[in-house]
C-alpha atoms as a PDB file:
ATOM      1  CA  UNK A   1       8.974  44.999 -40.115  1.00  0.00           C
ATOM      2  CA  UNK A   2       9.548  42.315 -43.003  1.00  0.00           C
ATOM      3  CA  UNK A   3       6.865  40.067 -43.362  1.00  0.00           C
ATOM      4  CA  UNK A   4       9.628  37.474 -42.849  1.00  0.00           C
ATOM      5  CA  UNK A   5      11.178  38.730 -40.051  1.00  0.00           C
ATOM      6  CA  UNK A   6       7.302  38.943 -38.644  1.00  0.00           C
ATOM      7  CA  UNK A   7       6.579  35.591 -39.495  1.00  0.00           C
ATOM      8  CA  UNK A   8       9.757  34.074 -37.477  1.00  0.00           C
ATOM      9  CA  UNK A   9       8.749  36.059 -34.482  1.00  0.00           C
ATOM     10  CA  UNK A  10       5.719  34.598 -34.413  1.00  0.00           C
ATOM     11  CA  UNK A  11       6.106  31.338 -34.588  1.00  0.00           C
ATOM     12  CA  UNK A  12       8.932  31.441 -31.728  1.00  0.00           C
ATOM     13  CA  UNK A  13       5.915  33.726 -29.515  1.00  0.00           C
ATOM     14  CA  UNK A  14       3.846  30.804 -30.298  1.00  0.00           C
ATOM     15  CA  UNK A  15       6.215  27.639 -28.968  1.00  0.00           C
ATOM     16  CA  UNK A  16       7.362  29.463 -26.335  1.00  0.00           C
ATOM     17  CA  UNK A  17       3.011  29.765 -25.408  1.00  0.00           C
ATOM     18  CA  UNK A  18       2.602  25.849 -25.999  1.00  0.00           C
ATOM     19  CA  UNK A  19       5.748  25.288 -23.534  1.00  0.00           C
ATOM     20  CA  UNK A  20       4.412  27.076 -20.718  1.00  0.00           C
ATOM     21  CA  UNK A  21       2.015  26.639 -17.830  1.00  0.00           C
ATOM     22  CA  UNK A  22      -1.869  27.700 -19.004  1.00  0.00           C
ATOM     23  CA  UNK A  23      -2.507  31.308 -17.847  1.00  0.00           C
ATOM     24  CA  UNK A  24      -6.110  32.689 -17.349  1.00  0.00           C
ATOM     25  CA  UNK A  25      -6.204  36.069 -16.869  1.00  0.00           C
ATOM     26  CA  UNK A  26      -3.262  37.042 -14.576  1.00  0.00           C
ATOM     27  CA  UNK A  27      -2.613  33.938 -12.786  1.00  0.00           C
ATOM     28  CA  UNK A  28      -0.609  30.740 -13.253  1.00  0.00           C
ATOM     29  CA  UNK A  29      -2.674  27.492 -12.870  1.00  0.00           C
ATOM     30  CA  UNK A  30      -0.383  25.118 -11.685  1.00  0.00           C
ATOM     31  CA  UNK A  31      -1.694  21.415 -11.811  1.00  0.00           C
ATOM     32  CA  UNK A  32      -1.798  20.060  -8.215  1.00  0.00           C
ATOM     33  CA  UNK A  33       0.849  17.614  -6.870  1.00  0.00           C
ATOM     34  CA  UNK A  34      -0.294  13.868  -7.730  1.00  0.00           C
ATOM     35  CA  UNK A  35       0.718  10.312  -6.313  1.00  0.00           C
ATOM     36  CA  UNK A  36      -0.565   7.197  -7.846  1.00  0.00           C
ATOM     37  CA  UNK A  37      -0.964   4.239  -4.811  1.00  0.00           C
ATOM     38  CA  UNK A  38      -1.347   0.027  -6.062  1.00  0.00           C
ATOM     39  CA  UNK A  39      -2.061  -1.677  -3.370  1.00  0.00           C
ATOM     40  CA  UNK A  40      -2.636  -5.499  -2.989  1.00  0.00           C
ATOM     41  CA  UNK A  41      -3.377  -8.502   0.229  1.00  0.00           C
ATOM     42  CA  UNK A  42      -3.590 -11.604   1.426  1.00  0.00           C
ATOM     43  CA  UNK A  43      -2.509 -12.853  -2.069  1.00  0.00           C
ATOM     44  CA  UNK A  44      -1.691 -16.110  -0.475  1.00  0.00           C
ATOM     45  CA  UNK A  45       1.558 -17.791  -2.387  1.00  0.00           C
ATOM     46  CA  UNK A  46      -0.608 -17.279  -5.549  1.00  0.00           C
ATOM     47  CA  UNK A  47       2.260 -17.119  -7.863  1.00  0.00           C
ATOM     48  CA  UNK A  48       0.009 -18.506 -11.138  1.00  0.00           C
ATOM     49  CA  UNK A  49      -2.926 -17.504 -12.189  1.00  0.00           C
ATOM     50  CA  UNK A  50      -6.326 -19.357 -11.311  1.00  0.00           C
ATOM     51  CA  UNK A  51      -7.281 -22.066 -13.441  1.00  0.00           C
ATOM     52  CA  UNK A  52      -9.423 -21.088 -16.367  1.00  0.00           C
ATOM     53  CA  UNK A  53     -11.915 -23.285 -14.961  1.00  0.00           C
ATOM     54  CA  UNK A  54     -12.123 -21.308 -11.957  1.00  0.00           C
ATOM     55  CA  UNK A  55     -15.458 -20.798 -10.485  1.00  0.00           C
ATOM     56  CA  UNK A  56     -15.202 -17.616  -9.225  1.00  0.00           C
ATOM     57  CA  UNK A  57     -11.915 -16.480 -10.800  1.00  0.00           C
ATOM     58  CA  UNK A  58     -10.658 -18.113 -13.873  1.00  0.00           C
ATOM     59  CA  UNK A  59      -7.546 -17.324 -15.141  1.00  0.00           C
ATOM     60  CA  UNK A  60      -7.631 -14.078 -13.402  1.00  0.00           C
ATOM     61  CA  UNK A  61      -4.413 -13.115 -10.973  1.00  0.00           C
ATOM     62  CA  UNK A  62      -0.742 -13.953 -11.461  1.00  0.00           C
ATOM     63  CA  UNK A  63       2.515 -12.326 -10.659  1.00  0.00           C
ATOM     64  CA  UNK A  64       3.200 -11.700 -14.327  1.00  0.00           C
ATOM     65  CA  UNK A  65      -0.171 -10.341 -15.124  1.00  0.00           C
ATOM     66  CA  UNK A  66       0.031  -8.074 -11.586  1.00  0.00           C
ATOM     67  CA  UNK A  67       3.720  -6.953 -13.345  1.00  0.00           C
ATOM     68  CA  UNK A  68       2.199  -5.855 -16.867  1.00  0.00           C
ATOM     69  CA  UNK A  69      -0.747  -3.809 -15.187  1.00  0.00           C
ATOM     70  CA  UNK A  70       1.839  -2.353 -12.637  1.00  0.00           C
ATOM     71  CA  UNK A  71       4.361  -1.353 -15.206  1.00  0.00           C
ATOM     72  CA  UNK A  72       1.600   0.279 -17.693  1.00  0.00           C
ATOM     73  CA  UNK A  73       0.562   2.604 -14.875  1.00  0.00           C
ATOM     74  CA  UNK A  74       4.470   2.993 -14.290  1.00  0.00           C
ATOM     75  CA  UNK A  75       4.900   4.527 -17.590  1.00  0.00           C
ATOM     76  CA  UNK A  76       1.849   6.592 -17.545  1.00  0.00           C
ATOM     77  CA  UNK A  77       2.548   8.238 -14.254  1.00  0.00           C
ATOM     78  CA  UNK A  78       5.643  10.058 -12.461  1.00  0.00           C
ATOM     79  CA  UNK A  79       5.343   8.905  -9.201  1.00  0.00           C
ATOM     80  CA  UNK A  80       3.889   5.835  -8.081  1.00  0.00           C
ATOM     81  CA  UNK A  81       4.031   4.034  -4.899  1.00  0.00           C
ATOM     82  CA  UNK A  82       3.389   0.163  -4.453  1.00  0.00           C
ATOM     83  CA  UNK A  83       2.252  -1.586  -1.406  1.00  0.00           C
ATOM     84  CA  UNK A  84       1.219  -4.555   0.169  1.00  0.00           C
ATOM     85  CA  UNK A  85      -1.217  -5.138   3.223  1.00  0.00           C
ATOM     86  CA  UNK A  86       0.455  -9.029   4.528  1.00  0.00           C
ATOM     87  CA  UNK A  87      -0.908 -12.635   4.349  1.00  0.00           C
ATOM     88  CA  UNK A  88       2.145 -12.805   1.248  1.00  0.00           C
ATOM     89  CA  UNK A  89       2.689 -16.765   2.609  1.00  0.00           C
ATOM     90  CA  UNK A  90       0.043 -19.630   1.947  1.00  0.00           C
ATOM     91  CA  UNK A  91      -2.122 -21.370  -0.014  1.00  0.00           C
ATOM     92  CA  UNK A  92      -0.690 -23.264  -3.038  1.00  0.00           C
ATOM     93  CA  UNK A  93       2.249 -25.906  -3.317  1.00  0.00           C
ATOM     94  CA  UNK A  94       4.879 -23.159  -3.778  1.00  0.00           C
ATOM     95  CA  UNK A  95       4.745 -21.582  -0.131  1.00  0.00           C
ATOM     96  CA  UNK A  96       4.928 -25.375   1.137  1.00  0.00           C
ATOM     97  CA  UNK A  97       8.254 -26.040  -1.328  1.00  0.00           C
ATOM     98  CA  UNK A  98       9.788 -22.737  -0.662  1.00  0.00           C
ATOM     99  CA  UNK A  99       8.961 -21.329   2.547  1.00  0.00           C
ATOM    100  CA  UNK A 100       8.026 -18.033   1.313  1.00  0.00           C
ATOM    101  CA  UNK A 101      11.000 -17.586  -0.635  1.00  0.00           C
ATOM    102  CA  UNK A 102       9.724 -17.204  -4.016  1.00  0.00           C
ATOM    103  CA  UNK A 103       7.028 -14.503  -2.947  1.00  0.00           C
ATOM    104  CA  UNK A 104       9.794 -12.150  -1.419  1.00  0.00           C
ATOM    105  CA  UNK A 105      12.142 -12.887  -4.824  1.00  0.00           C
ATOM    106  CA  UNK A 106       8.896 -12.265  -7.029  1.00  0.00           C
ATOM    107  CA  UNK A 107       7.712  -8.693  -5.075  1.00  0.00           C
ATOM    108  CA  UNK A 108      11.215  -7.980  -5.208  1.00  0.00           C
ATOM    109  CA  UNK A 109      10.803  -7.939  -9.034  1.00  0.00           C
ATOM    110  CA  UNK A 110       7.919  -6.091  -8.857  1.00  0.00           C
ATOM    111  CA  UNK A 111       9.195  -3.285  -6.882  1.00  0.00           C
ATOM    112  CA  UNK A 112       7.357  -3.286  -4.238  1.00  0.00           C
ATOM    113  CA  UNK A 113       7.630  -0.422  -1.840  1.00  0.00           C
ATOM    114  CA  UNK A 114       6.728  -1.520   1.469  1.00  0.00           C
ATOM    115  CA  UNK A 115       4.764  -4.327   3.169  1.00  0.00           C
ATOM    116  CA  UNK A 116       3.285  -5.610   6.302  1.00  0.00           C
ATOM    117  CA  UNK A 117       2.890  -9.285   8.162  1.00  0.00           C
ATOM    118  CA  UNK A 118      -0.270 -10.935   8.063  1.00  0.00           C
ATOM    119  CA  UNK A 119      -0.938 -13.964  10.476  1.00  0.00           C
ATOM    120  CA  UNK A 120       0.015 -16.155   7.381  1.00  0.00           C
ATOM    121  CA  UNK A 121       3.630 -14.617   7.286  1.00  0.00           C
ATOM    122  CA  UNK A 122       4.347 -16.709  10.339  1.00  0.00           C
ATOM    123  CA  UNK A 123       3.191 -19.733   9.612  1.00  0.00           C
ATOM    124  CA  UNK A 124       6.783 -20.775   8.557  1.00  0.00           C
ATOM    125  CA  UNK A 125       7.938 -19.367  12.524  1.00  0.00           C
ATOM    126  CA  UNK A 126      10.024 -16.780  12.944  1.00  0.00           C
ATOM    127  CA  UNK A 127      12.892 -18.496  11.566  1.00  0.00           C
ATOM    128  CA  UNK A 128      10.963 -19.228   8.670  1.00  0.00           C
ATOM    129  CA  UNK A 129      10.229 -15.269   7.785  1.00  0.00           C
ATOM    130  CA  UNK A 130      13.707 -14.544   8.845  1.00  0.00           C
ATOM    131  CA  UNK A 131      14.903 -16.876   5.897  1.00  0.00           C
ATOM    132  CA  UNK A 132      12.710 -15.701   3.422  1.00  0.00           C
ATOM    133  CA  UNK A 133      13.351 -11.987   4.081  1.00  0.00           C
ATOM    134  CA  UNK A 134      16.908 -11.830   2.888  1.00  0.00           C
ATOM    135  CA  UNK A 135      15.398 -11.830  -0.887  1.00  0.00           C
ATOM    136  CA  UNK A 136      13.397  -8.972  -0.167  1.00  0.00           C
ATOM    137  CA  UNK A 137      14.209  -5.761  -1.102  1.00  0.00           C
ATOM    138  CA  UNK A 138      11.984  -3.520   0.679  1.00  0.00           C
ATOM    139  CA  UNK A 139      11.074  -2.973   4.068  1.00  0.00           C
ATOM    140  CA  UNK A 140       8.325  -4.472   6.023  1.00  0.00           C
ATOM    141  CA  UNK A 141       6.652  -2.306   8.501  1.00  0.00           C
ATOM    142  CA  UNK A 142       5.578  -3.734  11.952  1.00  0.00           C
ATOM    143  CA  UNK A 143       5.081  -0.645  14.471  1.00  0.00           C
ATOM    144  CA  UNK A 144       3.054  -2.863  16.807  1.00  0.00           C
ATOM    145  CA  UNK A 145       4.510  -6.512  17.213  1.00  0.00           C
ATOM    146  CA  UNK A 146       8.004  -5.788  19.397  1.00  0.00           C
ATOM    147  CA  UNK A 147      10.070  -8.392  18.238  1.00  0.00           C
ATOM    148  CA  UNK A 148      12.828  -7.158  20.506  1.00  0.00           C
ATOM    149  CA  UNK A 149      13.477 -10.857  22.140  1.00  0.00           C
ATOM    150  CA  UNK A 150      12.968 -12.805  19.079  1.00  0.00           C
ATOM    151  CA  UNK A 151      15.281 -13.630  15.482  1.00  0.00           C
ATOM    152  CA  UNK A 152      13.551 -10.734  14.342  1.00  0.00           C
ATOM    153  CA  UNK A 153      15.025  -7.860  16.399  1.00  0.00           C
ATOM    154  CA  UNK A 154      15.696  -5.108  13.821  1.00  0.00           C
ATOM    155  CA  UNK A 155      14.630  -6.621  10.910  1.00  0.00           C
ATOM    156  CA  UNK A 156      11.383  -5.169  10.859  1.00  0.00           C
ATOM    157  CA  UNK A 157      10.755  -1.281  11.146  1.00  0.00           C
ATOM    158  CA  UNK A 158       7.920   0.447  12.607  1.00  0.00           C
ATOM    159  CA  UNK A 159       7.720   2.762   9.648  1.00  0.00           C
ATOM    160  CA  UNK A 160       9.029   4.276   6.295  1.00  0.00           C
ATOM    161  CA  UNK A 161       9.305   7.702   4.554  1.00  0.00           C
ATOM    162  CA  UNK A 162       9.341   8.383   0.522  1.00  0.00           C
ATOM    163  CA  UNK A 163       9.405  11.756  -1.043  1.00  0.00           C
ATOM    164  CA  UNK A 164       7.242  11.289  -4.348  1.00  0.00           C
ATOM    165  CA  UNK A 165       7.454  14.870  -6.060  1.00  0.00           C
ATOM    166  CA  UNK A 166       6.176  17.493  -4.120  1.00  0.00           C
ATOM    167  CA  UNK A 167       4.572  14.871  -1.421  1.00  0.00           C
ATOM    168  CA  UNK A 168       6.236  13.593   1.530  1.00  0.00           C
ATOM    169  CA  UNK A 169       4.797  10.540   2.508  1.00  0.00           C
ATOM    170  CA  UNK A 170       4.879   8.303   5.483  1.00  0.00           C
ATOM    171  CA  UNK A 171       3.890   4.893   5.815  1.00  0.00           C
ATOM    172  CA  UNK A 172       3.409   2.322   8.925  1.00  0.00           C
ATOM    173  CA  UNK A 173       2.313  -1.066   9.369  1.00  0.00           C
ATOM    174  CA  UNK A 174      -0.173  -2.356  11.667  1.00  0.00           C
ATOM    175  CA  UNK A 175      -1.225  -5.930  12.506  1.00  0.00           C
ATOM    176  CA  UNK A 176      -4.021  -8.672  13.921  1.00  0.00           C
ATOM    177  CA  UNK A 177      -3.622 -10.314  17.268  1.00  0.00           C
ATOM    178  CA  UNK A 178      -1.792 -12.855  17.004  1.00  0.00           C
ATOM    179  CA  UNK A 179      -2.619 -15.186  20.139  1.00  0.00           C
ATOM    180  CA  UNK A 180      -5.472 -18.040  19.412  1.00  0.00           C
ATOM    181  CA  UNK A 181      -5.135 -17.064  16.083  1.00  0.00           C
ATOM    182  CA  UNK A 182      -1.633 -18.422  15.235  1.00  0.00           C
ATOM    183  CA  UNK A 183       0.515 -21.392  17.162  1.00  0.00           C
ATOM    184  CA  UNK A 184       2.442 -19.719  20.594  1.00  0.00           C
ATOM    185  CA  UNK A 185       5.505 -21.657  18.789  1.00  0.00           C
ATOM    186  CA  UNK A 186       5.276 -19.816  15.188  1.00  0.00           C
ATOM    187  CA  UNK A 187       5.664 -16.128  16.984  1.00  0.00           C
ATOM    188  CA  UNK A 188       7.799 -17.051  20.198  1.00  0.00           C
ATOM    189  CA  UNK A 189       8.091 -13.879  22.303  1.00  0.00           C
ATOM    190  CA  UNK A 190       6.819 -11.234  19.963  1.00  0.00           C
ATOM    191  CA  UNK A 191       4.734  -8.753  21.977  1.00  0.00           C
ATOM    192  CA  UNK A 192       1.421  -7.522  20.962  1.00  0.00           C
ATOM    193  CA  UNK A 193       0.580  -3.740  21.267  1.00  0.00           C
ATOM    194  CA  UNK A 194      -2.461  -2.351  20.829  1.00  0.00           C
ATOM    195  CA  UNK A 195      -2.995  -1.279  17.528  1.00  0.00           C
ATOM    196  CA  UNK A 196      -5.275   1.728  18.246  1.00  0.00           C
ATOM    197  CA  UNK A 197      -2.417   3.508  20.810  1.00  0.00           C
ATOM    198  CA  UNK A 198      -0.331   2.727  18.826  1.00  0.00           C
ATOM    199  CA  UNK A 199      -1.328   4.078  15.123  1.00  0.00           C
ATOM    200  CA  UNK A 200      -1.868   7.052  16.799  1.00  0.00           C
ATOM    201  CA  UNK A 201       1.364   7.334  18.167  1.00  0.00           C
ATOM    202  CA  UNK A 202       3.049   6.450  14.031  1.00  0.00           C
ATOM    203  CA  UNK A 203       0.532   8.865  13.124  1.00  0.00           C
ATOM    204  CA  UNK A 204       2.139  11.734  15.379  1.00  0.00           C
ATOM    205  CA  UNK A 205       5.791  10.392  14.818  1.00  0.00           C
ATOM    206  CA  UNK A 206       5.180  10.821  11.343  1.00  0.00           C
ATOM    207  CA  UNK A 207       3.520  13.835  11.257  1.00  0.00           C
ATOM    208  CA  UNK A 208       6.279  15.886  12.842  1.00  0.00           C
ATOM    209  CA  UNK A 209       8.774  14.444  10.443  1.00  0.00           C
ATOM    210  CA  UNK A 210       7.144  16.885   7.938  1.00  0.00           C
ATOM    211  CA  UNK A 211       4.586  14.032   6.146  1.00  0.00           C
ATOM    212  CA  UNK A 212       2.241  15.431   4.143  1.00  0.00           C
ATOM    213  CA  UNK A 213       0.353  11.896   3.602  1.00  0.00           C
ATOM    214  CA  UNK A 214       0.148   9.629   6.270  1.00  0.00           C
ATOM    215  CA  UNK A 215      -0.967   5.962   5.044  1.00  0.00           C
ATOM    216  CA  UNK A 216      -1.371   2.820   7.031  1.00  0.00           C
ATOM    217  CA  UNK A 217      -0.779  -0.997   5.770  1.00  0.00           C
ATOM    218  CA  UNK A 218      -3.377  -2.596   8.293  1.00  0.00           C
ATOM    219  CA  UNK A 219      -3.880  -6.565   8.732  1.00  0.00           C
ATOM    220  CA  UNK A 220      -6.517  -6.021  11.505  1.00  0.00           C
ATOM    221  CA  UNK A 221      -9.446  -6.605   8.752  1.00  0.00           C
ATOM    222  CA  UNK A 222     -12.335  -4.615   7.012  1.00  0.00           C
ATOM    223  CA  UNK A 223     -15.175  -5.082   9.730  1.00  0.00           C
ATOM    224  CA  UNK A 224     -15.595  -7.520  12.923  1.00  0.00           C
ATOM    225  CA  UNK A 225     -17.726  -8.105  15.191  1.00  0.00           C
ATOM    226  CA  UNK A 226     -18.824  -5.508  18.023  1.00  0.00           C
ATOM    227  CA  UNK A 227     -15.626  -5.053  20.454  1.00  0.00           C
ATOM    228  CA  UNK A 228     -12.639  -5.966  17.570  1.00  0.00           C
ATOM    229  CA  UNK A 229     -10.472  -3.703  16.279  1.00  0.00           C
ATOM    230  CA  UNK A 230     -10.666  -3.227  12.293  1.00  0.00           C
ATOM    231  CA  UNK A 231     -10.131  -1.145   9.703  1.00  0.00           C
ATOM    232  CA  UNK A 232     -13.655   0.845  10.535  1.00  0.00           C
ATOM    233  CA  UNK A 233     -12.969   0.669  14.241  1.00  0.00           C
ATOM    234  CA  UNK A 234      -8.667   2.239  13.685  1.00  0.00           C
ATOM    235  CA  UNK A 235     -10.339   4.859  11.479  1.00  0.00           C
ATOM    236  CA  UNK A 236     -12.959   6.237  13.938  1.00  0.00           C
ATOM    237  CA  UNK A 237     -10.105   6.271  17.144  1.00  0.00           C
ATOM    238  CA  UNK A 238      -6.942   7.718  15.495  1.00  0.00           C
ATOM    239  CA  UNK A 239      -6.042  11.653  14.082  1.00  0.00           C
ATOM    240  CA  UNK A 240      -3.876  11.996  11.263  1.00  0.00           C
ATOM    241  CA  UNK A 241      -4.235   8.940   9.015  1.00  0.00           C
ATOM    242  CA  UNK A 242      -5.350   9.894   5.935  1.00  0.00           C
ATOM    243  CA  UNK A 243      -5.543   6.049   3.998  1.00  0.00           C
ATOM    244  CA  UNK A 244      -5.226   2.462   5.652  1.00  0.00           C
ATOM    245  CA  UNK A 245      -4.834  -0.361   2.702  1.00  0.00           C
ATOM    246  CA  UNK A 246      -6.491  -3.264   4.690  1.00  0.00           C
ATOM    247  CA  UNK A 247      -5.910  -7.312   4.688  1.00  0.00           C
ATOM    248  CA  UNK A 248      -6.919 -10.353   6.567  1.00  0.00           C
ATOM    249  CA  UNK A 249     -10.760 -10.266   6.207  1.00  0.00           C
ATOM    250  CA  UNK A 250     -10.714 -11.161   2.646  1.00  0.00           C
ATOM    251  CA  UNK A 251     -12.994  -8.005   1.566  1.00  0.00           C
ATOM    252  CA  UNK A 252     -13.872  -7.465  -2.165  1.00  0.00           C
ATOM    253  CA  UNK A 253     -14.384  -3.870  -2.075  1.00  0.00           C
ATOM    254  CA  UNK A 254     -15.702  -2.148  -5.363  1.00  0.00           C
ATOM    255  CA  UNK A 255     -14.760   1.119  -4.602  1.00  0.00           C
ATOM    256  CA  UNK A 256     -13.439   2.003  -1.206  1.00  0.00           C
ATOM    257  CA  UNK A 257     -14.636   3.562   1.599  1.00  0.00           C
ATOM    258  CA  UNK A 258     -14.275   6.667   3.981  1.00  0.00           C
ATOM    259  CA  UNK A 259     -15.123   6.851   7.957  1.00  0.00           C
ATOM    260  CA  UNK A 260     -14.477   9.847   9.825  1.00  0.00           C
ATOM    261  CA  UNK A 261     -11.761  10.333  12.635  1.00  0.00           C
ATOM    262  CA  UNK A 262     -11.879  11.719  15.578  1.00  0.00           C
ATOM    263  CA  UNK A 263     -10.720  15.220  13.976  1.00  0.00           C
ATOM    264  CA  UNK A 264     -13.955  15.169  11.814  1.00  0.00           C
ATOM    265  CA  UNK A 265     -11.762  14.070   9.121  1.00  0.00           C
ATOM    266  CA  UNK A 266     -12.350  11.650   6.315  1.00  0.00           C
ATOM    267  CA  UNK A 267     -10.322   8.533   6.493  1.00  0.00           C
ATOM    268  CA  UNK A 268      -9.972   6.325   3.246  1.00  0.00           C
ATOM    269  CA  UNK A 269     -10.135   2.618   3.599  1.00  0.00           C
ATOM    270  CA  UNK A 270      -9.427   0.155   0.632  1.00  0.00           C
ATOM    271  CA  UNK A 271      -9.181  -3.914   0.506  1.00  0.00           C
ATOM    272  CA  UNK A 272      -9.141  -5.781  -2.563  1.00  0.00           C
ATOM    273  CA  UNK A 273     -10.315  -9.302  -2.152  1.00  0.00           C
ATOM    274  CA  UNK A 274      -7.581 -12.018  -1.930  1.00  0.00           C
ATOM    275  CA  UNK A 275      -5.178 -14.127  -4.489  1.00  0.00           C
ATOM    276  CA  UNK A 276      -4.134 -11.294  -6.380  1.00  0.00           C
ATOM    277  CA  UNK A 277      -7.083 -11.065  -8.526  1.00  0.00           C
ATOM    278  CA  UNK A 278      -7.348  -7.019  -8.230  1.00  0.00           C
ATOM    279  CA  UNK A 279      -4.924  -4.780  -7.925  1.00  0.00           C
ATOM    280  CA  UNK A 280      -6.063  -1.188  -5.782  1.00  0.00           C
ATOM    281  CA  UNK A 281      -5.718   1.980  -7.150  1.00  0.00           C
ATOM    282  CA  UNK A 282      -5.881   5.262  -5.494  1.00  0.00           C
ATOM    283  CA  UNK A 283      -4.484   8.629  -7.225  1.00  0.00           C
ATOM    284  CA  UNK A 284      -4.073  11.054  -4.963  1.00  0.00           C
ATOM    285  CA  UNK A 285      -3.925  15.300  -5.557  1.00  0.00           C
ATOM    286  CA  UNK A 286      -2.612  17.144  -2.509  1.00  0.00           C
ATOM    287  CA  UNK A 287      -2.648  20.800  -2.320  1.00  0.00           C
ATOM    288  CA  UNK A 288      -2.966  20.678   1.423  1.00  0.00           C
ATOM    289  CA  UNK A 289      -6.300  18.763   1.386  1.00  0.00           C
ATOM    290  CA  UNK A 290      -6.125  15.548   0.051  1.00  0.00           C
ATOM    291  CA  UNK A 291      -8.348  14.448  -3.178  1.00  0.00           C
ATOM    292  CA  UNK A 292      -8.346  10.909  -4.382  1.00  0.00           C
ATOM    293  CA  UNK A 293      -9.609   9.442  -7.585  1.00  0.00           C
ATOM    294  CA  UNK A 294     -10.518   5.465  -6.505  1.00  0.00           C
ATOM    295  CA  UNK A 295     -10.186   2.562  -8.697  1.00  0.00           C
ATOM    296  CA  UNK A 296      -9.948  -1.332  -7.804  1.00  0.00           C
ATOM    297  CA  UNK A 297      -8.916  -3.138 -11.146  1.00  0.00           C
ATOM    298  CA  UNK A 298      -9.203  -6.787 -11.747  1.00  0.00           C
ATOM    299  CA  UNK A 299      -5.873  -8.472 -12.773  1.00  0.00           C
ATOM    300  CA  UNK A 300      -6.826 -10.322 -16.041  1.00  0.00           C
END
């Protein structure tokens, strides 16, 4: 053979090897299937950031810092899923001027994925939420308040499905009491179901819809009291949820935590604080077993 002609071979052997999948010995390594989770709570109508004066947080949070961080990750990874745990309404002068408007407008923009109610999302009534929901773009998930006799009849759904890649993943929402903890007159005649029964049952539905990932957006809270359902308590009583994102209780989590479920399997649990000031990360490998890499990052 002509050196030339040798030469040319080899160089088209050799970018055909740098295009394809790494082979050791005889078998393909295929990299594992990966979904990248932000997750956020009880960010409480904090549109700005804090003051830089701030004692505990200044100048941290801020929709448009949240949006820079969110859309870096975007362009770093393929699939990426972004969620929200409820308590979107209250706490500065722009829930109060536009009854939750501008939140649902703003997460709209972000691309939000899915949500669920906190106690605070009713604290304009039912009417109130109903208004503010027609500038939101994604669903919120509400599997155990029945609103079937109330404005919001069908406006809510119990849960939501996304293919991301190779991983099917279902999501429900599931949220706090709300009697003696919000005015009878802000949620009429929604009905309260018991959050336990009833992740378990989302957890089933879900499961034989083919989802590989099974995640819950919780407003119960990190940890109570002996005898009141949280995020520890749902995790130790239910089969087949793999993560619950958690609100209400305020928790600054560093890194998030696992409990076991009744199947001897490990549940993840994740919070991150409150005001938007961190934004939760968790990026998942599934290959049939999940594995997580776990990040909470400050929004600065």
């Amino acid at each position: 053979m002509k050196r030339r002609d040798f030469v040319r071979k080899s160089l088209l052997v050799t970018g055909s090897l740098a295009l394809a999948p790494k082979i050791i010995g005889r078998e393909l390594v295929k990299a594992k299937p990966k979904l990248t989770i932000l997750h956020t709570n009880d960010t409480h109508s904090n549109v700005e950031p804090f003051p830089l004066n701030h004692a505990k947080f200044p100048g941290m949070g801020g929709v448009s810092k949240r949006y820079t961080l969110i859309e870096q990750i975007r362009s770093e990874e393929e699939h990426v899923l972004l969620l929200d745990a409820g308590d979107i309404f209250q706490g500065t002068p722009y829930f109060n001027k536009y009854g939750g408007e501008l939140e649902m407008k703003l997460m709209s923009y972000l691309k939000y994925d899915a949500a669920t109610m906190g106690n605070h999302d009713f604290d304009a009534g039912l009417d109130g939420f109903l208004k503010a929901h027609q500038h939101a773009n994604f669903p919120f998930l509400c599997a155990n308040y029945d609103f079937t006799n109330t404005v919001l009849n069908g406006i809510t759904q119990s849960n939501v499905i996304y293919d991301k890649g190779q991983i099917k993943v279902g999501i429900f929402g599931i949220g706090v009491e709300l009697k003696g903890l919000v005015p009878d007159e802000k949620f009429g005649n929604t009905v309260y179901l018991d959050p336990i029964v009833v992740a378990n049952e989302q957890a089933s539905i879900l499961k034989k819809q083919g989802c590989d990932l099974v995640i819950c957006l919780s407003h119960l809270g990190f940890e109570h009291a002996e005898g009141i359902v949280s995020d520890r308590v749902l995790a130790k009583n239910t089969n087949g949820i793999h993560i619950i994102l958690g609100g209400h209780t305020h928790t600054f989590l560093e890194d998030p935590v696992t409990e076991t479920n009744l199947e001897g399997e490990e549940v993840i649990i994740n919070q991150v604080g409150w005001g938007g000031v961190r934004l939760g990360r968790l990026d998942i490998q599934w290959d049939g077993k999940m594995s997580a890499k776990k990040t909470n990052l400050e929004v600065s």
